[in-house]
N, C-alpha and C. Protein backbone atom coordinates (compact mmCIF):
# COMPACT_ATOMS: atom_id res chain seq x y z
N UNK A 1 82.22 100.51 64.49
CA UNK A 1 81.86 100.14 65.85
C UNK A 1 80.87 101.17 66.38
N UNK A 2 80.15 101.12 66.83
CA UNK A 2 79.08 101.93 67.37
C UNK A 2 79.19 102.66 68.71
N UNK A 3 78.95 103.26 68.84
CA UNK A 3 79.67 104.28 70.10
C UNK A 3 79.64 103.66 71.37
N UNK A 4 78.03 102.83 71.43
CA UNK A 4 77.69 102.63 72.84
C UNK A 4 79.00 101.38 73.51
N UNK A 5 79.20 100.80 72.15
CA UNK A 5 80.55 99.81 72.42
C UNK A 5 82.06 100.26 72.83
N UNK A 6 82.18 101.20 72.29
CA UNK A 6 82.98 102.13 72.14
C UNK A 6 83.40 102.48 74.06
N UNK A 7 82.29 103.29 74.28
CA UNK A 7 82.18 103.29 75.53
C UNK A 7 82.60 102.57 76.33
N UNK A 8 82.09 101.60 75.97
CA UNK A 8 81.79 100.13 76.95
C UNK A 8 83.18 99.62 76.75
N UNK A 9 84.19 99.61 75.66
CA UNK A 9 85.60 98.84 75.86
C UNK A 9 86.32 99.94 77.09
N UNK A 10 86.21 101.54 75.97
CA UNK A 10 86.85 102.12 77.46
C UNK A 10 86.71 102.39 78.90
N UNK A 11 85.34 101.88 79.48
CA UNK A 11 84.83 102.78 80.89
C UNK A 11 85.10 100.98 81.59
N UNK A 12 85.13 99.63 80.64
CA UNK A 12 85.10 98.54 81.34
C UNK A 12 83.59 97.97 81.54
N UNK A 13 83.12 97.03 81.32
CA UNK A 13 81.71 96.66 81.45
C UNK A 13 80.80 97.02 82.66
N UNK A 14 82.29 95.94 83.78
CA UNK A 14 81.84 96.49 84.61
C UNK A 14 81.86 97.38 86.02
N UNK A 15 82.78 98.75 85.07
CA UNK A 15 82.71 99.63 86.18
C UNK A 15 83.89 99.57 87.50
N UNK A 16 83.24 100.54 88.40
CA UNK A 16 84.22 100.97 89.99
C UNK A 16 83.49 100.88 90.80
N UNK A 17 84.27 100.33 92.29
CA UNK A 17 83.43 100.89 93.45
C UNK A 17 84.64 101.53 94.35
N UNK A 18 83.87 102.51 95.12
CA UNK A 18 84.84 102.79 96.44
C UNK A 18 84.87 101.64 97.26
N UNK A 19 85.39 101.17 98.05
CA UNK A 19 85.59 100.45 99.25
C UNK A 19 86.50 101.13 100.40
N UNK A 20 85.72 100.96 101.63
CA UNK A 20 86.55 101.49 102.65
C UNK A 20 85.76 100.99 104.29
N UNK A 21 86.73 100.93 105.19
CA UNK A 21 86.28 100.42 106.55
C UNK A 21 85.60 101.46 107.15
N UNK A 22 84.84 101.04 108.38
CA UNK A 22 84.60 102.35 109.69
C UNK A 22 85.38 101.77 110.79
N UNK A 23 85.55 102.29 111.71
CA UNK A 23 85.99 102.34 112.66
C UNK A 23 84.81 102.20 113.75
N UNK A 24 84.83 101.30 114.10
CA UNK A 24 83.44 100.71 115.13
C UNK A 24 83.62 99.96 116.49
N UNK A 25 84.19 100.93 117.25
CA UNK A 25 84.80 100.62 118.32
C UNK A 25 86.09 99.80 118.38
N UNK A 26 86.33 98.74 118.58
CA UNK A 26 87.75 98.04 118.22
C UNK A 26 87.81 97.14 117.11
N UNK A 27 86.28 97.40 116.31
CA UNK A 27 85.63 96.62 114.70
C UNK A 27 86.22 97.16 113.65
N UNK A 28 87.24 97.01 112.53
CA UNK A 28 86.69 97.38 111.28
C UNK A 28 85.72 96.93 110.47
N UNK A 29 84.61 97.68 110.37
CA UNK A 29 83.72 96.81 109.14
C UNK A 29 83.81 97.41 107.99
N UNK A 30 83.34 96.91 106.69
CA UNK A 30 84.10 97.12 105.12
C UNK A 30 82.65 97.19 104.71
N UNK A 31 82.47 98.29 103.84
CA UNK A 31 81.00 98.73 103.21
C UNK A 31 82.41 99.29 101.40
N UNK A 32 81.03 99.68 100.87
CA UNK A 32 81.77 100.36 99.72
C UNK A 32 80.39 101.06 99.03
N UNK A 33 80.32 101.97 98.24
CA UNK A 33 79.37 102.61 97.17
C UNK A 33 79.75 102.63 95.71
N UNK A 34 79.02 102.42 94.88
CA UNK A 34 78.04 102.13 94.99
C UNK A 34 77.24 100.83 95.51
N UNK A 35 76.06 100.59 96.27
CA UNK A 35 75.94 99.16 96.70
C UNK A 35 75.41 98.29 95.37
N UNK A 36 75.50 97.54 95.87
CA UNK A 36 75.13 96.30 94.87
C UNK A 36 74.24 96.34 93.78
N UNK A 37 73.00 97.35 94.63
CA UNK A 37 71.75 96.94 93.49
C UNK A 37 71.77 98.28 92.96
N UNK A 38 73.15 99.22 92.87
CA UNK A 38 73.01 100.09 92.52
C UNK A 38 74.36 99.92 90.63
N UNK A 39 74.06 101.35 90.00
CA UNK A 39 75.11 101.18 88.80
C UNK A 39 76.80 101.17 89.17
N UNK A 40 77.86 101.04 88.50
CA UNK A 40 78.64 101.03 89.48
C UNK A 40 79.54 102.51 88.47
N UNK A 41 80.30 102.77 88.96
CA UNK A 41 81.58 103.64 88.44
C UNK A 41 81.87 103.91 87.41
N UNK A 42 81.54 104.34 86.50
CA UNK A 42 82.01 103.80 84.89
C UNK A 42 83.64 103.84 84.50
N UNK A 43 83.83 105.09 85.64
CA UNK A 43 85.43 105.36 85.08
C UNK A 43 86.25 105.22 86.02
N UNK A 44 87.83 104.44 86.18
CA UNK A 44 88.08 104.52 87.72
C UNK A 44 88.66 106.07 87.89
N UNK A 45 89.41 107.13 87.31
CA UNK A 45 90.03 108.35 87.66
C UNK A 45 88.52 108.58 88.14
N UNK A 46 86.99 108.65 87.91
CA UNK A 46 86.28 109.10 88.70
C UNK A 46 85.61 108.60 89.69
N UNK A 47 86.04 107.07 90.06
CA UNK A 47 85.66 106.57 91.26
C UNK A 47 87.09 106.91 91.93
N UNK A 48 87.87 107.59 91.81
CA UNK A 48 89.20 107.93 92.57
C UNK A 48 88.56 109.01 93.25
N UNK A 49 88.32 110.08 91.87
CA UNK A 49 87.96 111.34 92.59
C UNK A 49 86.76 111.06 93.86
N UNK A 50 85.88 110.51 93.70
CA UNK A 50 85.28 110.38 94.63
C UNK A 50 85.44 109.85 96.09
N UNK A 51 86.35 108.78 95.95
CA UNK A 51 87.05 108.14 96.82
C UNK A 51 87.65 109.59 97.67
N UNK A 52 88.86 110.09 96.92
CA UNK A 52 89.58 111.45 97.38
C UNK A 52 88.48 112.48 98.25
N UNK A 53 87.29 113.16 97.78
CA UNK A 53 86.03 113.46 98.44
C UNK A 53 85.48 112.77 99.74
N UNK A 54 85.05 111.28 99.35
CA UNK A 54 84.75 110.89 100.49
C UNK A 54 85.45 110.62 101.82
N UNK A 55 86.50 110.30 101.40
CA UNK A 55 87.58 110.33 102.38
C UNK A 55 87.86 111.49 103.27
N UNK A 56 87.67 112.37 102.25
CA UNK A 56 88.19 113.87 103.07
C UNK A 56 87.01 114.30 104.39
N UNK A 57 85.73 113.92 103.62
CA UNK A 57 84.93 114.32 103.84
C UNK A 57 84.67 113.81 105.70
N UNK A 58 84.67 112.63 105.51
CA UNK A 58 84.28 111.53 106.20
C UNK A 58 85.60 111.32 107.38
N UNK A 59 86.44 111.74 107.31
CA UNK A 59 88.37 110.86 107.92
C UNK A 59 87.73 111.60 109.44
N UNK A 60 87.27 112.18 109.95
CA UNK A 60 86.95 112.79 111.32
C UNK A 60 86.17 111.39 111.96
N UNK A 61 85.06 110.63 110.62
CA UNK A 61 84.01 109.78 111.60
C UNK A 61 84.36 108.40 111.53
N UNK A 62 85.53 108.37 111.24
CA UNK A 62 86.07 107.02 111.61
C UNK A 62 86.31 106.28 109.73
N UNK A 63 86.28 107.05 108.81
CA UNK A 63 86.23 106.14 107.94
C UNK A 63 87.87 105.98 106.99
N UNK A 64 88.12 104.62 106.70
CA UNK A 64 89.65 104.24 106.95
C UNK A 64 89.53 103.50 105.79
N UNK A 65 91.08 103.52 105.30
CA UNK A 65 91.17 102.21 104.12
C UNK A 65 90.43 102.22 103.03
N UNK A 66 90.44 103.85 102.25
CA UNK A 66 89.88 104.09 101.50
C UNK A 66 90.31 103.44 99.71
N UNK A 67 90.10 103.10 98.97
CA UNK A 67 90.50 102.85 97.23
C UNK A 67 89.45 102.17 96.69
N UNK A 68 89.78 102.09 95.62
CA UNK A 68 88.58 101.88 94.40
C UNK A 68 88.79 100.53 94.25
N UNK A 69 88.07 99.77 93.61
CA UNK A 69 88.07 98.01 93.53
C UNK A 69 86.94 97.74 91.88
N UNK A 70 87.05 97.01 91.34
CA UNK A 70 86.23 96.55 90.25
C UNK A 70 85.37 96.21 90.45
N UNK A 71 83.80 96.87 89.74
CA UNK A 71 83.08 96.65 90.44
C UNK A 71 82.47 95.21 90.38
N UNK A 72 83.10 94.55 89.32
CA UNK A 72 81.86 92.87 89.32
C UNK A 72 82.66 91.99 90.74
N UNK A 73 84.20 92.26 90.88
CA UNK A 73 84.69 91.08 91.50
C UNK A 73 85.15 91.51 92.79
N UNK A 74 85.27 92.72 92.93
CA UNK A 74 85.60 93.46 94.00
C UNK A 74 86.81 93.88 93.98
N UNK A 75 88.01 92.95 93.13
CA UNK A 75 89.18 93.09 93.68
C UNK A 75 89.56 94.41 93.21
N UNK A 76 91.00 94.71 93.80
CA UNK A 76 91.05 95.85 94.39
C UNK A 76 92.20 96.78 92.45
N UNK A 77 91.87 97.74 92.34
CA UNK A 77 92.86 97.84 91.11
C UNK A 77 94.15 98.29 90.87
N UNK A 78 94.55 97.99 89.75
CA UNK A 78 96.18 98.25 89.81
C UNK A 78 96.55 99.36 90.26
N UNK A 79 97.58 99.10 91.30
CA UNK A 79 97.91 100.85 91.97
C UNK A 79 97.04 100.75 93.31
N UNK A 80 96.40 100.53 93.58
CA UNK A 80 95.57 101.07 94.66
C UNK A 80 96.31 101.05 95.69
N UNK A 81 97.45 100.54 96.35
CA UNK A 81 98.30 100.66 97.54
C UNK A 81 98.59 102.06 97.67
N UNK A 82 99.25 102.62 96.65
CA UNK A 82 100.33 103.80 96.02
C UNK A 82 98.62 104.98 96.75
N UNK A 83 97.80 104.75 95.84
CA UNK A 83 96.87 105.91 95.90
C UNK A 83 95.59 105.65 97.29
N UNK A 84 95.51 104.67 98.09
CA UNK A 84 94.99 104.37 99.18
C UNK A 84 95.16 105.66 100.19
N UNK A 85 93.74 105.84 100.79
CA UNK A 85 93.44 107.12 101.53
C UNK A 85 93.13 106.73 102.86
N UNK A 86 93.31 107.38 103.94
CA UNK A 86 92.81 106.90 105.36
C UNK A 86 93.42 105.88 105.66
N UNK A 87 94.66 105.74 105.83
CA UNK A 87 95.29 104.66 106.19
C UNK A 87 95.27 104.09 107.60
N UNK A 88 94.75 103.35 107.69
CA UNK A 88 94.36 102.37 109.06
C UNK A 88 94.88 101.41 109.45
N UNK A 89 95.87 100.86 110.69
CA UNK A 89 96.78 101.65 111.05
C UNK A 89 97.56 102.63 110.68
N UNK A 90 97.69 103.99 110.49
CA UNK A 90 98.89 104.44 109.97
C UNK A 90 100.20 104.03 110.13
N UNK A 91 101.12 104.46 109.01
CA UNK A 91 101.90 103.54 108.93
C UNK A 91 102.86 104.63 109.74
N UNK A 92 104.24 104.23 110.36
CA UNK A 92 105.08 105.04 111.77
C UNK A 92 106.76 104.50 111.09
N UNK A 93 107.33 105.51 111.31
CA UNK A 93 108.47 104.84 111.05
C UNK A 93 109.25 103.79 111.55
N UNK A 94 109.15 103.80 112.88
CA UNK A 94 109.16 102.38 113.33
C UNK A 94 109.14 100.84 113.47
N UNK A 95 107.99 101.17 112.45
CA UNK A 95 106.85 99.66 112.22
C UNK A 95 107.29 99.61 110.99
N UNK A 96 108.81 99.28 110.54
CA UNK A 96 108.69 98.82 109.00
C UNK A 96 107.79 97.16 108.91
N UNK A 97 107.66 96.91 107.15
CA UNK A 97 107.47 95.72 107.17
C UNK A 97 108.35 95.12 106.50
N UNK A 98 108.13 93.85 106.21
CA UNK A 98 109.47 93.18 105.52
C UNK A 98 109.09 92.15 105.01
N UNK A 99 109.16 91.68 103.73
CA UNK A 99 108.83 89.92 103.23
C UNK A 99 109.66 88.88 103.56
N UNK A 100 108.77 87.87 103.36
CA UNK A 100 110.09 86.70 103.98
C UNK A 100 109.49 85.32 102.98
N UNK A 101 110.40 84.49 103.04
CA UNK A 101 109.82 83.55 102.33
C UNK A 101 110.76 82.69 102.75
N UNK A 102 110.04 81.39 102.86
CA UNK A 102 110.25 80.37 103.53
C UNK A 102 110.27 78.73 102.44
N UNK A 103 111.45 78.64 101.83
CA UNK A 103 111.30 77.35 100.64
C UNK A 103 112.02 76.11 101.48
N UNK A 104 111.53 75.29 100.49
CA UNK A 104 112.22 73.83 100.73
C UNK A 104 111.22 72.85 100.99
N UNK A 105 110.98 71.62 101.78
CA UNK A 105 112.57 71.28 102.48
C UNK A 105 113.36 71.17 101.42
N UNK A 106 114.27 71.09 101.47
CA UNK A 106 115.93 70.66 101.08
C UNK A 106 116.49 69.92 101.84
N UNK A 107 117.27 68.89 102.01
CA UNK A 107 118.58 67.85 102.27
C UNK A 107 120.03 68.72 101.90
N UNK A 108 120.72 68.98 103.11
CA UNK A 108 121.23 69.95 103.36
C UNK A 108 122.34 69.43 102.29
N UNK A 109 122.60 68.23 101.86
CA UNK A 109 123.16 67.92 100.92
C UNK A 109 123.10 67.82 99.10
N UNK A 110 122.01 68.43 99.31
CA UNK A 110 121.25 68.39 97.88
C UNK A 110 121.91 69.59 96.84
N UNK A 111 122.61 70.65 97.97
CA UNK A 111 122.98 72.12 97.16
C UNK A 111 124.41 72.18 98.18
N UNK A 112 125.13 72.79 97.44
CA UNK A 112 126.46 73.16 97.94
C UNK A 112 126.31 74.24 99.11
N UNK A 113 126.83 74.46 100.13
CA UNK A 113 126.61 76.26 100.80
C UNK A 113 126.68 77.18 99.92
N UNK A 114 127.89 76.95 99.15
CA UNK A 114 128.09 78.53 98.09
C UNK A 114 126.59 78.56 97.52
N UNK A 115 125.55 78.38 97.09
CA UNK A 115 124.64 78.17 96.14
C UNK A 115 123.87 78.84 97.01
N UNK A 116 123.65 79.25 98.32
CA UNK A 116 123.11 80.56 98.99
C UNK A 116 123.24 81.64 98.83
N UNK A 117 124.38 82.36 98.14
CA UNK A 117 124.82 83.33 97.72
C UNK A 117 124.01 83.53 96.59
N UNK A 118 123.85 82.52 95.34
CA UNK A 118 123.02 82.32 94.19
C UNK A 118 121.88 82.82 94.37
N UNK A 119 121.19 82.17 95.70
CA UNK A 119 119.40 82.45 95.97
C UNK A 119 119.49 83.56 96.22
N UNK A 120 120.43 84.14 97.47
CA UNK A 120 120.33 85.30 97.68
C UNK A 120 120.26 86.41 96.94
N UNK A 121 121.09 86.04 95.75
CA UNK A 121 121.30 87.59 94.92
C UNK A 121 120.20 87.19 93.75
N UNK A 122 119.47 86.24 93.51
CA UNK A 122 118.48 86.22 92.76
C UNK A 122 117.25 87.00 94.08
N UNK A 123 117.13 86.86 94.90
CA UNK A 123 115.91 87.69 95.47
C UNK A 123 116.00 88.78 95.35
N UNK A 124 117.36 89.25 95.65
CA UNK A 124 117.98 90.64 95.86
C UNK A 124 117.76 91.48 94.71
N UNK A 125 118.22 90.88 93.47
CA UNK A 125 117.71 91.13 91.97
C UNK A 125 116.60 91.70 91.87
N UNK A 126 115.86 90.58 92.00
CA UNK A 126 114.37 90.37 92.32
C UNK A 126 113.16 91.65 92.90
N UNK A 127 113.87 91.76 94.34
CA UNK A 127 113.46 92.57 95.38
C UNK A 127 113.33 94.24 94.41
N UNK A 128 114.76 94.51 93.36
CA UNK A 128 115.24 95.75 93.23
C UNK A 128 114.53 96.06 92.21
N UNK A 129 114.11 94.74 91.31
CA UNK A 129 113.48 95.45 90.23
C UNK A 129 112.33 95.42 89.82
N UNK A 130 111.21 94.93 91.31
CA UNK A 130 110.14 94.50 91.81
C UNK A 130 109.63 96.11 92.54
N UNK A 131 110.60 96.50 93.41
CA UNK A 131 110.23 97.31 94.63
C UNK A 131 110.80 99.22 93.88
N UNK A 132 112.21 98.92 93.32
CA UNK A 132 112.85 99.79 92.57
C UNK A 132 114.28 100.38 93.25
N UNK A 133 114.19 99.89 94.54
CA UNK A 133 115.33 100.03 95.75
C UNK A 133 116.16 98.74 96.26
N UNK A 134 117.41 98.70 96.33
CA UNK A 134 118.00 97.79 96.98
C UNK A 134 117.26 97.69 98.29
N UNK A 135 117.10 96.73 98.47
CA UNK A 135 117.50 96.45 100.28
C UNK A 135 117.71 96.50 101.43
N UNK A 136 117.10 97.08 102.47
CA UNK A 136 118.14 97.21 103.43
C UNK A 136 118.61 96.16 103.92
N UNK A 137 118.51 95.17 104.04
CA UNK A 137 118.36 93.72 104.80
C UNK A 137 117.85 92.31 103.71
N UNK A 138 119.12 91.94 103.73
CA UNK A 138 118.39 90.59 103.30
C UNK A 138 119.36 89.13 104.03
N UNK A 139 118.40 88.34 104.33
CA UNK A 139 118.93 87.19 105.45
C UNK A 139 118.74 86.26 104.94
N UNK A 140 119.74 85.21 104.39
CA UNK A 140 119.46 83.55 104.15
C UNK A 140 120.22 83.07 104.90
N UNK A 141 119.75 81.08 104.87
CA UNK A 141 120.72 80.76 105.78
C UNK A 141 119.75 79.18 104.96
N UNK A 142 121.03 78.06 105.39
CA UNK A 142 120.46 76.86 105.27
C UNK A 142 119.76 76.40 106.83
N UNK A 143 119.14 75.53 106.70
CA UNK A 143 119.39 74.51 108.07
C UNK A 143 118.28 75.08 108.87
N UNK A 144 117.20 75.74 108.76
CA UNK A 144 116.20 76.07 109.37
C UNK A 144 115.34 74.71 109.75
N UNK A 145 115.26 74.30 111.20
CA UNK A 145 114.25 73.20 111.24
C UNK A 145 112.55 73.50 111.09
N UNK A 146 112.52 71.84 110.77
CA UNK A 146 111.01 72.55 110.44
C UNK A 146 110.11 73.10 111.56
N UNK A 147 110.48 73.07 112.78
CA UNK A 147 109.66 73.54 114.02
C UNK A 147 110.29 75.21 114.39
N UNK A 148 111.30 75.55 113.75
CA UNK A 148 111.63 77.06 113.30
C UNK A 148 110.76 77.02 112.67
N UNK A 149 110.42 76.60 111.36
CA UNK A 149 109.62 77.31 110.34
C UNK A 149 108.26 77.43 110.74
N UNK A 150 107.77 76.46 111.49
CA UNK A 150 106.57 76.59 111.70
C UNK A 150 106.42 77.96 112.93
N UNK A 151 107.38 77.98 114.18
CA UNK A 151 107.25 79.32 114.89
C UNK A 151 107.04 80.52 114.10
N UNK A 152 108.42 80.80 112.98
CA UNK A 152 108.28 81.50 111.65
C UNK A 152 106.83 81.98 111.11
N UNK A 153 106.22 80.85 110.73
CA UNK A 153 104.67 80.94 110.11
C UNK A 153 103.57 81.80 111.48
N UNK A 154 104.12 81.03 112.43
CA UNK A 154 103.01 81.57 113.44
C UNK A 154 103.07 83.09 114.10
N UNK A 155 104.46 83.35 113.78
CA UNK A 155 104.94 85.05 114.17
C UNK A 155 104.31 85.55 113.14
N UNK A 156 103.65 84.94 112.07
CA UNK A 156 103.54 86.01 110.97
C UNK A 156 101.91 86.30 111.40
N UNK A 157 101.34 85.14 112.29
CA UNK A 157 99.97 86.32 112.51
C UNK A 157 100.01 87.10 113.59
N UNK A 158 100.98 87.54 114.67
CA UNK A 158 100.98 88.29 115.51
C UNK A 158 100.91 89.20 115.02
């Protein structure tokens, strides 16, 4: 195999970018480097390091929501929550978050009640060996109408 290939399986074809917001009065807007018509990252530990730099550099002039992303598709890479810089909102102890998920319909006759216990401890499962922690909270219930669910849906963009 020839080196330049060589290269090219380990650094990824195509590359890293930083991505991160400013803070523009009550705007976030989303830029990233390298731009477009530029090369991109070859390695992500060194589009990290840079990320880590710019961030530091920059966190006084408003710049937020710092991590690295691929550079052909943008999306964002494995891990990047965990290692994300400038966190915008910061996060408060207060303000936990929480998943929810919303299935069915169902015909309240279709499943026994006991068979909630079933779903439940399959999420719960789920949740522990997804997240690595039990739980603090977990809520099922049958019989949600569908005009609950839809309030449900609409609390979720507040």
């Amino acid at each position: 195999m020839k080196f330049a290939k060589a290269r090219e399986l380990i650094r990824g074809a195509a590359g890293y970018r930083v991505t991160f917001e400013v803070i523009e009065g009550s705007i976030l807007r989303s830029d990233h480097f390298p731009d477009n018509d530029e090369d991109t990252i070859p390695i992500e530990e060194e589009a990290w390091q840079l990320a880590r730099l710019f961030a530091k550099a920059r966190e006084k002039e408003g710049i937020v929501n710092v991590y690295v992303v691929h550079g052909d598709d943008y999306t964002p890479v494995t891990g990047y929550k965990e290692k994300e810089l400038n966190i915008y909102p910061p996060p408060t102890e207060d303000e936990k978050e929480y998943w929810y998920c919303i299935i069915g319909p169902v015909d309240d006759y279709d499943l026994a009640h006991p068979d909630d216990l079933s779903l439940r401890n399959a999420v719960q499962n789920a949740f522990k060996a997804l997240i690595g922690h039990d739980a603090d909270h977990c809520y099922t219930a049958w019989g949600i109408s569908e005009a609950a669910k839809e309030r449900m849906l609409l609390a979720r963009l507040d």
